[in-house]
C-alpha atoms as a PDB file:
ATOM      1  CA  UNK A   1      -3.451  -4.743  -8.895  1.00  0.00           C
ATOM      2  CA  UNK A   2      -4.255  -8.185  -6.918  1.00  0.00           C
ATOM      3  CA  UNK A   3      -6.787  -7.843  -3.885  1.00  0.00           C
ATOM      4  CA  UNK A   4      -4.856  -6.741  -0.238  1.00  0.00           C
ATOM      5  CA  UNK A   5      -5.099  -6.989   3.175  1.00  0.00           C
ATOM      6  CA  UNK A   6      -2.259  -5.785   5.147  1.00  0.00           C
ATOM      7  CA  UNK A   7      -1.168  -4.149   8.331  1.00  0.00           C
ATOM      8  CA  UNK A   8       2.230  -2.028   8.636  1.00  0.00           C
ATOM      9  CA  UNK A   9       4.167  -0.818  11.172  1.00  0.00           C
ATOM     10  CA  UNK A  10       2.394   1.849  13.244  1.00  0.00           C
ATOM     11  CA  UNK A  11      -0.733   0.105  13.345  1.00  0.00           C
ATOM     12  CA  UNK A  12      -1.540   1.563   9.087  1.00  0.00           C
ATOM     13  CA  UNK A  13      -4.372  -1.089   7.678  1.00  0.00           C
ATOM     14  CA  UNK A  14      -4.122  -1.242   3.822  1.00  0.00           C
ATOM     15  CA  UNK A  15      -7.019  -2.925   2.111  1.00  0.00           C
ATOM     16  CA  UNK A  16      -6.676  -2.743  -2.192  1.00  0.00           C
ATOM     17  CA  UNK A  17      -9.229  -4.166  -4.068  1.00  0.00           C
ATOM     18  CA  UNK A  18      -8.413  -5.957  -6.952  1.00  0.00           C
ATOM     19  CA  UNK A  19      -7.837  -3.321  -9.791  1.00  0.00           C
ATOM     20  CA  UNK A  20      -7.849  -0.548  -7.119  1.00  0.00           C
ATOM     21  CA  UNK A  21      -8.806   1.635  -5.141  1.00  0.00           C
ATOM     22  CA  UNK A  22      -6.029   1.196  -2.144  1.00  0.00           C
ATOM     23  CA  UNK A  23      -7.284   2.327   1.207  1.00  0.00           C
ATOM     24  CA  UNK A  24      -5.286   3.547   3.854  1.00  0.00           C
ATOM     25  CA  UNK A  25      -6.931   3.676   7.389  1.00  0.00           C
ATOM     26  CA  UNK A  26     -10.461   3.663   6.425  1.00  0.00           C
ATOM     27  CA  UNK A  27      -9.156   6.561   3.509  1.00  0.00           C
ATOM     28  CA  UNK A  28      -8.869   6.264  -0.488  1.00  0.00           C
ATOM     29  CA  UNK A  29      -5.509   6.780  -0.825  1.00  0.00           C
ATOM     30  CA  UNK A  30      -4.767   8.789  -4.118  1.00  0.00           C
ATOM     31  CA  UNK A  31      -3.502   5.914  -6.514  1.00  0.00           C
ATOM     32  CA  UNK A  32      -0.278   5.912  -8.734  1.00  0.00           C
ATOM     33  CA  UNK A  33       0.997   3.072 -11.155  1.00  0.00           C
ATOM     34  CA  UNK A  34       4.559   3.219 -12.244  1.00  0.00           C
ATOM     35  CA  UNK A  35       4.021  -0.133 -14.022  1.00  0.00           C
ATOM     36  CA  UNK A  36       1.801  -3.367 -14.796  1.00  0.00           C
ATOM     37  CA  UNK A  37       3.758  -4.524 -11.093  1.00  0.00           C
ATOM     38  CA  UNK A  38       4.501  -1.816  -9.102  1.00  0.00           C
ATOM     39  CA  UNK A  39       2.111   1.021  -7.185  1.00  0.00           C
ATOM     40  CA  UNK A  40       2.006   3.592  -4.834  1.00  0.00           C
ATOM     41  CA  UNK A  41      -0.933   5.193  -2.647  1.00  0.00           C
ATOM     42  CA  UNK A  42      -0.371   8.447  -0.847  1.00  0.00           C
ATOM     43  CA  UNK A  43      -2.951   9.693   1.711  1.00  0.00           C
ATOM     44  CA  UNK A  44      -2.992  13.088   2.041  1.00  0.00           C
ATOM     45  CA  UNK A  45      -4.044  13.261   5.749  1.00  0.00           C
ATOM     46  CA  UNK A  46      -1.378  11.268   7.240  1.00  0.00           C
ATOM     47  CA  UNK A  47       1.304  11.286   4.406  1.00  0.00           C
ATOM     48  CA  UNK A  48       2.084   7.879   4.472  1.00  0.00           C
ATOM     49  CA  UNK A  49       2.941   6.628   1.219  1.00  0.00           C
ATOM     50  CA  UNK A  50       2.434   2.978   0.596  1.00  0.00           C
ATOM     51  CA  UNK A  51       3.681   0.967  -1.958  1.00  0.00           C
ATOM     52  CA  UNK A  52       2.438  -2.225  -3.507  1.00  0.00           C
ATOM     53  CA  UNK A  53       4.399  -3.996  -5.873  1.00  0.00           C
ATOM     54  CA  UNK A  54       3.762  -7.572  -7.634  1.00  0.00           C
ATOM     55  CA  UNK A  55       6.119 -10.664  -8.019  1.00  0.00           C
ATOM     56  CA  UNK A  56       6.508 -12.576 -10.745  1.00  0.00           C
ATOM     57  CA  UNK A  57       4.563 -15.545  -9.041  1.00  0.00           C
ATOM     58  CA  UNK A  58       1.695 -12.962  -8.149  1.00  0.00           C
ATOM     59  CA  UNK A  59       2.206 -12.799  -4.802  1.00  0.00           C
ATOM     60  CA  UNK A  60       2.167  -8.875  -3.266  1.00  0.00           C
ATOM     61  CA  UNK A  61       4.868  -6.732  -1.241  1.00  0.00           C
ATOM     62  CA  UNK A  62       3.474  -4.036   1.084  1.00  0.00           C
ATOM     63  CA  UNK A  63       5.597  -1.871   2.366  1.00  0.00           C
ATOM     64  CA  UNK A  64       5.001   1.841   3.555  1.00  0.00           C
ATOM     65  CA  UNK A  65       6.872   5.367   4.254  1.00  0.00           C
ATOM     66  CA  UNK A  66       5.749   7.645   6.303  1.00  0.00           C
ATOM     67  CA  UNK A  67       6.095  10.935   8.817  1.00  0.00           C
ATOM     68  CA  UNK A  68      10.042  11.422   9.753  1.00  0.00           C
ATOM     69  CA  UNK A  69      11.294   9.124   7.263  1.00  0.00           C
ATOM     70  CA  UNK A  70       9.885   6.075   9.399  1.00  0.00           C
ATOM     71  CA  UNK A  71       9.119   2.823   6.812  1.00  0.00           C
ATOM     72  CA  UNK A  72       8.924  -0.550   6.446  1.00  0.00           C
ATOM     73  CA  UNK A  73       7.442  -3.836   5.579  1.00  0.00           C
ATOM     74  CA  UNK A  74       3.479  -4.345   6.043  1.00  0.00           C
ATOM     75  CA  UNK A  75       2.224  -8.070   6.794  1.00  0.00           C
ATOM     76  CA  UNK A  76      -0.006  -9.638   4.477  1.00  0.00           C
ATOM     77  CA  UNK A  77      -3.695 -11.201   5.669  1.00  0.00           C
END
């Protein structure tokens, strides 16, 4: 898992250090990995799920889902 910095829609800040933990608002979020490239981190309080995937050139997606089916695509920082 690369280091992360992102912000979604909804004002969500995701910070992942490299190799993990993922941290949603301030929050470990609890940490699943589907593969070597893709991740998701669900925190319990909110229930936003985020997930983290990797390209082939390295470079991270962020994108989240949360309360009433809302989702979308988190800018990286």
């Amino acid at each position: 898992m690369p280091l992360v910095n992102a912000t979604c829609p909804g004002k969500i800040e995701v910070h992942a250090d490299k190799g993990g933990p993922i941290f949603v608002n301030g929050r470990e979020g609890k940490l699943k990995r589907f593969s070597a490239n893709y991740f998701e981190a669900r925190d319990a309080s909110s229930g936003v799920v985020i997930s983290l995937s990797v390209n082939p050139d390295g470079t991270p997606l962020v994108s989240y889902t949360g309360k009433g089916r809302a989702n979308g695509i988190c800018e990286l920082h």
